[in-house]
Protein backbone atom coordinates (compact mmCIF):
# COMPACT_ATOMS: atom_id res chain seq x y z
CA UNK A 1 105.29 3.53 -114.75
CA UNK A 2 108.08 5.40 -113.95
CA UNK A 3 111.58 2.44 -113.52
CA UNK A 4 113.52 5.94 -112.03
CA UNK A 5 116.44 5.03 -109.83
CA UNK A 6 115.81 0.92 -108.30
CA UNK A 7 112.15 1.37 -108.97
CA UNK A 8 111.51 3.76 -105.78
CA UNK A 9 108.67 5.78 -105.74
CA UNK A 10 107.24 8.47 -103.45
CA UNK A 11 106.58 12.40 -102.85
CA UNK A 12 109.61 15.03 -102.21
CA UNK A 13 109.15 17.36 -99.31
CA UNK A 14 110.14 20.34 -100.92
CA UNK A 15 113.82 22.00 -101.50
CA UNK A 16 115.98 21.17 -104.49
CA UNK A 17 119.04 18.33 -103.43
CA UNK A 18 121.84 19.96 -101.51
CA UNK A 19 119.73 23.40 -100.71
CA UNK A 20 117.03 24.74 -98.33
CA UNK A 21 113.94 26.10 -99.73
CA UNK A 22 113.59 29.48 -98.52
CA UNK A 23 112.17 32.71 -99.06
CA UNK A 24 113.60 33.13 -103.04
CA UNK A 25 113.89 36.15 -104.65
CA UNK A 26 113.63 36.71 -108.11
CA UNK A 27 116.68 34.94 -110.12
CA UNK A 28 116.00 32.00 -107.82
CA UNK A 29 118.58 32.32 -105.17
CA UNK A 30 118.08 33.38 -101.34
CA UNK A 31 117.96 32.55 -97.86
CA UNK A 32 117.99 28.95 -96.54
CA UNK A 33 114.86 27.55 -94.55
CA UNK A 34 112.59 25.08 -94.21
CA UNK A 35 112.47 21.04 -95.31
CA UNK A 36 114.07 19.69 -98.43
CA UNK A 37 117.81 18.55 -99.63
CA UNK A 38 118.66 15.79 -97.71
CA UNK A 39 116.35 14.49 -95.22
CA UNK A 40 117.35 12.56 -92.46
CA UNK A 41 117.16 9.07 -92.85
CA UNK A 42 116.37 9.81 -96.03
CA UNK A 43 116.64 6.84 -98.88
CA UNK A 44 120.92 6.54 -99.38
CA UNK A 45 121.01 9.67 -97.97
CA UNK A 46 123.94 10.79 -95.87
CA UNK A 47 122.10 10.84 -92.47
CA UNK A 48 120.67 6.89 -92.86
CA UNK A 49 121.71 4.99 -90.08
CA UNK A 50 125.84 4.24 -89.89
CA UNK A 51 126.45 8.06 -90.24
CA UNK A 52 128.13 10.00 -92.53
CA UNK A 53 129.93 7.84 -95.05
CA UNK A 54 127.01 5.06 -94.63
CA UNK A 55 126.36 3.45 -97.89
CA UNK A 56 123.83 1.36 -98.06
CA UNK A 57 124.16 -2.49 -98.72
CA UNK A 58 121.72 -2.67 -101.77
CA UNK A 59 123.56 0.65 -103.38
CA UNK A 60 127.29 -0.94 -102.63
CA UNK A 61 126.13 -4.17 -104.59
CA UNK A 62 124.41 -2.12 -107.38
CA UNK A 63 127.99 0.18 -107.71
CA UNK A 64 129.89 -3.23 -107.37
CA UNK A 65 127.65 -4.46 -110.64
CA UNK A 66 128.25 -1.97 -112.40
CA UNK A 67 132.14 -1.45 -111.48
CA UNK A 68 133.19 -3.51 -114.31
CA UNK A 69 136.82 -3.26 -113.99
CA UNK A 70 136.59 -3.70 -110.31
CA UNK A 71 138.45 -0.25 -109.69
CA UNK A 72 136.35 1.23 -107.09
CA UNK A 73 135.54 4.02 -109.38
CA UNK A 74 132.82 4.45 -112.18
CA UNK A 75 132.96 5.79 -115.90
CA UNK A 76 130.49 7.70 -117.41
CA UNK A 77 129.61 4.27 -119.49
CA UNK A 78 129.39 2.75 -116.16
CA UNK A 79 126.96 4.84 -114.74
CA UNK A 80 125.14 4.94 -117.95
CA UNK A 81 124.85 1.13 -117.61
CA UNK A 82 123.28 1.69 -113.97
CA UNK A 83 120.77 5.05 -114.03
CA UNK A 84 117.69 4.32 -115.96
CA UNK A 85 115.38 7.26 -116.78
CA UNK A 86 111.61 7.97 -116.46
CA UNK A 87 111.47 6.51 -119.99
CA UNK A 88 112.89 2.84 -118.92
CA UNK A 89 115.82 4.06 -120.83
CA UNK A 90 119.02 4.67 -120.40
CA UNK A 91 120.57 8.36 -119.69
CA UNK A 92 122.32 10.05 -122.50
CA UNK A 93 125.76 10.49 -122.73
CA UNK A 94 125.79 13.56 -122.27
CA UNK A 95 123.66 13.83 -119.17
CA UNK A 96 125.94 11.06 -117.99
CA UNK A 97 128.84 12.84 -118.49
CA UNK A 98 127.47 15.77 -116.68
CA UNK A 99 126.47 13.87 -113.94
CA UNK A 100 129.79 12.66 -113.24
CA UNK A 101 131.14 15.75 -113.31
CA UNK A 102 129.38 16.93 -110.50
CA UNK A 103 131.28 15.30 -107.90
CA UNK A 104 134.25 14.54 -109.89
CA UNK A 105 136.55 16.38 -107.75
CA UNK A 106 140.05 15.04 -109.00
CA UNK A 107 138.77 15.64 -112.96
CA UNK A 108 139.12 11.99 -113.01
CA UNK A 109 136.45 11.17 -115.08
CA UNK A 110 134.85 8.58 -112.42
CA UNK A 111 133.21 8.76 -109.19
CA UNK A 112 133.53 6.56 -106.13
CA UNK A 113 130.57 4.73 -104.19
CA UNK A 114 129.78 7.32 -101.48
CA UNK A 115 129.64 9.73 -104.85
CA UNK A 116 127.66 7.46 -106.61
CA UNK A 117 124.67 6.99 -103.74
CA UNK A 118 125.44 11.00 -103.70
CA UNK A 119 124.26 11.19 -107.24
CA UNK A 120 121.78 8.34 -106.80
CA UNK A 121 120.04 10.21 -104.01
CA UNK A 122 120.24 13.52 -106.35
CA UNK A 123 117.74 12.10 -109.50
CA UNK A 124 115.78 10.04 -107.45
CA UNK A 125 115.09 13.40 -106.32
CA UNK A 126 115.12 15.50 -109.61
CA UNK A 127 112.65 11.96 -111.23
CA UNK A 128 110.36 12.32 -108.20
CA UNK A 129 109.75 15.63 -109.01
CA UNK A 130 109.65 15.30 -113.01
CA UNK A 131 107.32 12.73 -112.46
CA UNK A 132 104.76 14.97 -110.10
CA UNK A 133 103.74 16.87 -113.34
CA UNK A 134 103.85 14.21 -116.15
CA UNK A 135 100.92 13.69 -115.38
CA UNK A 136 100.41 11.57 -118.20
CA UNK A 137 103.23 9.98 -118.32
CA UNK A 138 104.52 10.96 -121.56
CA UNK A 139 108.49 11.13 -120.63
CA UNK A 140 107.70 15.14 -121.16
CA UNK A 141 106.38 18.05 -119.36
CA UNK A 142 105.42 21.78 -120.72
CA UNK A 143 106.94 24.87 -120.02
CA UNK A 144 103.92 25.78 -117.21
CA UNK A 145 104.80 22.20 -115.26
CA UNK A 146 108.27 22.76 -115.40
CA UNK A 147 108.24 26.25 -114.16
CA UNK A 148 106.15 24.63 -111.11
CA UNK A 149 108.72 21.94 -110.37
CA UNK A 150 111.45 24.83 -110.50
CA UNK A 151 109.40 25.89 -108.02
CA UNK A 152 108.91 23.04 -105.88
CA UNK A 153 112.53 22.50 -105.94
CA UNK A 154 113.27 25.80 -104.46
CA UNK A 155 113.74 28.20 -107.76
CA UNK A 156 111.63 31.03 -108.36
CA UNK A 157 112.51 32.18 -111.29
CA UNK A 158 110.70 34.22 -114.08
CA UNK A 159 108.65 32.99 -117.09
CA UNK A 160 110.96 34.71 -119.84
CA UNK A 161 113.70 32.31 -117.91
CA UNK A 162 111.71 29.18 -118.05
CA UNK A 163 111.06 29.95 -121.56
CA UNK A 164 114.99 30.00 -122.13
CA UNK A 165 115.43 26.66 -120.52
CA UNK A 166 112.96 25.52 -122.56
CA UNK A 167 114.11 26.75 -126.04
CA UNK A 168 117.78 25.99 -124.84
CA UNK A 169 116.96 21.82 -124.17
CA UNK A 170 114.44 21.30 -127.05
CA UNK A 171 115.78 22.48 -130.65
CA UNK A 172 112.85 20.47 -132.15
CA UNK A 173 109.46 22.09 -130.78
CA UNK A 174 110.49 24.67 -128.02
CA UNK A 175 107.39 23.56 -125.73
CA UNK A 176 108.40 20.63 -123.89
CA UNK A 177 111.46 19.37 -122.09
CA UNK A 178 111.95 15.45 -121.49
CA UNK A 179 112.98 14.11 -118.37
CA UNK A 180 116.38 13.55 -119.67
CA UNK A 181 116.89 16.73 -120.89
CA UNK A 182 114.90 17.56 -117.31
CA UNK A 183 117.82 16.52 -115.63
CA UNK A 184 121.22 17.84 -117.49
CA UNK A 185 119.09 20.71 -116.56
CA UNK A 186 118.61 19.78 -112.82
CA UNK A 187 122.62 19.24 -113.24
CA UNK A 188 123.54 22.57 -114.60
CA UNK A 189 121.50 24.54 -112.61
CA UNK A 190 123.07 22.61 -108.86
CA UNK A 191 126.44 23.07 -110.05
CA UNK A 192 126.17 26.48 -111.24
CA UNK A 193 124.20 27.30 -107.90
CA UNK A 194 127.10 25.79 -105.82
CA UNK A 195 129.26 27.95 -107.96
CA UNK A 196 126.95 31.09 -107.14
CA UNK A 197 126.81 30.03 -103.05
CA UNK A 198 130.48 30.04 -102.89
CA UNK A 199 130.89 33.98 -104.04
CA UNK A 200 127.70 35.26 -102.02
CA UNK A 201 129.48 35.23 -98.66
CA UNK A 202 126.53 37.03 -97.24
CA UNK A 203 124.09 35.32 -99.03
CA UNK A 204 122.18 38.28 -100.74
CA UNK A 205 121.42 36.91 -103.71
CA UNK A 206 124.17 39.24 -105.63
CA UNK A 207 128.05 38.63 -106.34
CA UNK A 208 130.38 40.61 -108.19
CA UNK A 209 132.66 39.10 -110.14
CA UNK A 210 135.40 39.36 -112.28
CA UNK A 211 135.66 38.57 -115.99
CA UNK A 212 138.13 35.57 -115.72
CA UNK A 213 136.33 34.39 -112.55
CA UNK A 214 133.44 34.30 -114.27
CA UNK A 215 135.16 32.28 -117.16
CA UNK A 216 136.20 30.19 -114.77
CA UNK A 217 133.34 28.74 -113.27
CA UNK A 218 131.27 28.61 -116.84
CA UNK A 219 133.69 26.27 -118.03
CA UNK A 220 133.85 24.22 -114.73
CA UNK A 221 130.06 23.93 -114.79
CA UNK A 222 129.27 23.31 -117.99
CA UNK A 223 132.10 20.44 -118.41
């Protein structure tokens, strides 16, 4: 039994959160298409009835829970207190951390409730998948079933990369990934993609860029 994000359960169309799936070259960038991201009336998504800044009741109460200082804003800690992962366990620090940082746009440290059911809506996602191909529910999948959720989130990219993610998030066996390590890597890979979608102004799957540019947005990302 995967606990996940309030216990939901249920396929995902296709598309990795925030993008299109599309016709993807290799690399694992390309042309918007299709199903997938957000879905309208999707669960918490933006596009639920009440419209763009909608939160929904049950996700304002769970933020307010979890708001500990009554701020209006979350701490990593906070959030750490709130996710649960595919384990019944709580995230990492780390992944925590990184999660944060994804729509941490005043490098603040905390997120807000719309960014919270933001991030809510993006690992229910990124779990739904992950739990597709545990198949046996071990809290870990194998290079092969993570290269096919890559896939069925949008990424096409080539076995000697898979390998790499695989060798980069497990130091102990190099052959499986867990779905906490599953998502820093779902996290690394959206914010270096935004990164990437930002330069391609005509959306060819190439940039150039220059040195400090490219400094730039490798610390950003990986902060």
């Amino acid at each position: 039994m995967y606990p996940g994000l309030g216990d939901q359960s249920g396929g995902y169309s296709g598309g990795y959160p925030g993008q299109q799936p599309g016709n993807y070259s290799a690399g694992g960038y390309g042309q918007p298409g299709g199903q997938g991201g957000y879905a309208p009336g999707g669960p918490g998504g933006y596009g639920a009835p009440g419209g763009p800044g909608y939160v929904q009741p049950e996700i304002q109460q769970w933020f307010n829970a979890v708001d500990r200082d009554h701020s209006g804003k979350i701490n990593s800690e906070e959030l750490q207190a709130a996710l649960v992962n595919g384990q019944g366990k709580n995230f990492s620090d780390s992944a925590c951390k990184l999660m944060i940082g994804m729509f941490d746009t005043d490098h603040s440290g905390t997120i807000d409730v719309n960014e919270f059911q933001q991030l809510y809506n993006y690992v229910n996602q990124w779990i739904s998948v992950f739990r597709a191909y545990d198949r046996d529910q071990s809290g870990s999948i194998e290079e092969a079933e993570l290269s096919q959720a890559l896939t069925q989130m949008g990424f096409r990219f080539s076995p000697q990369f898979v390998n790499f993610l695989i060798n980069k998030s497990d130091a102990e066996s190099h052959t499986k990934i867990t779905v906490d390590q599953f998502i820093v890597l779902c996290v690394q890979i959206q914010r270096f993609t935004e990164a990437f979608r930002q330069r391609d102004s005509e959306k060819s799957g190439v940039i150039s860029i220059s040195f400090e540019d490219f400094l730039t947005v490798a610390l950003q990302c990986s902060s």
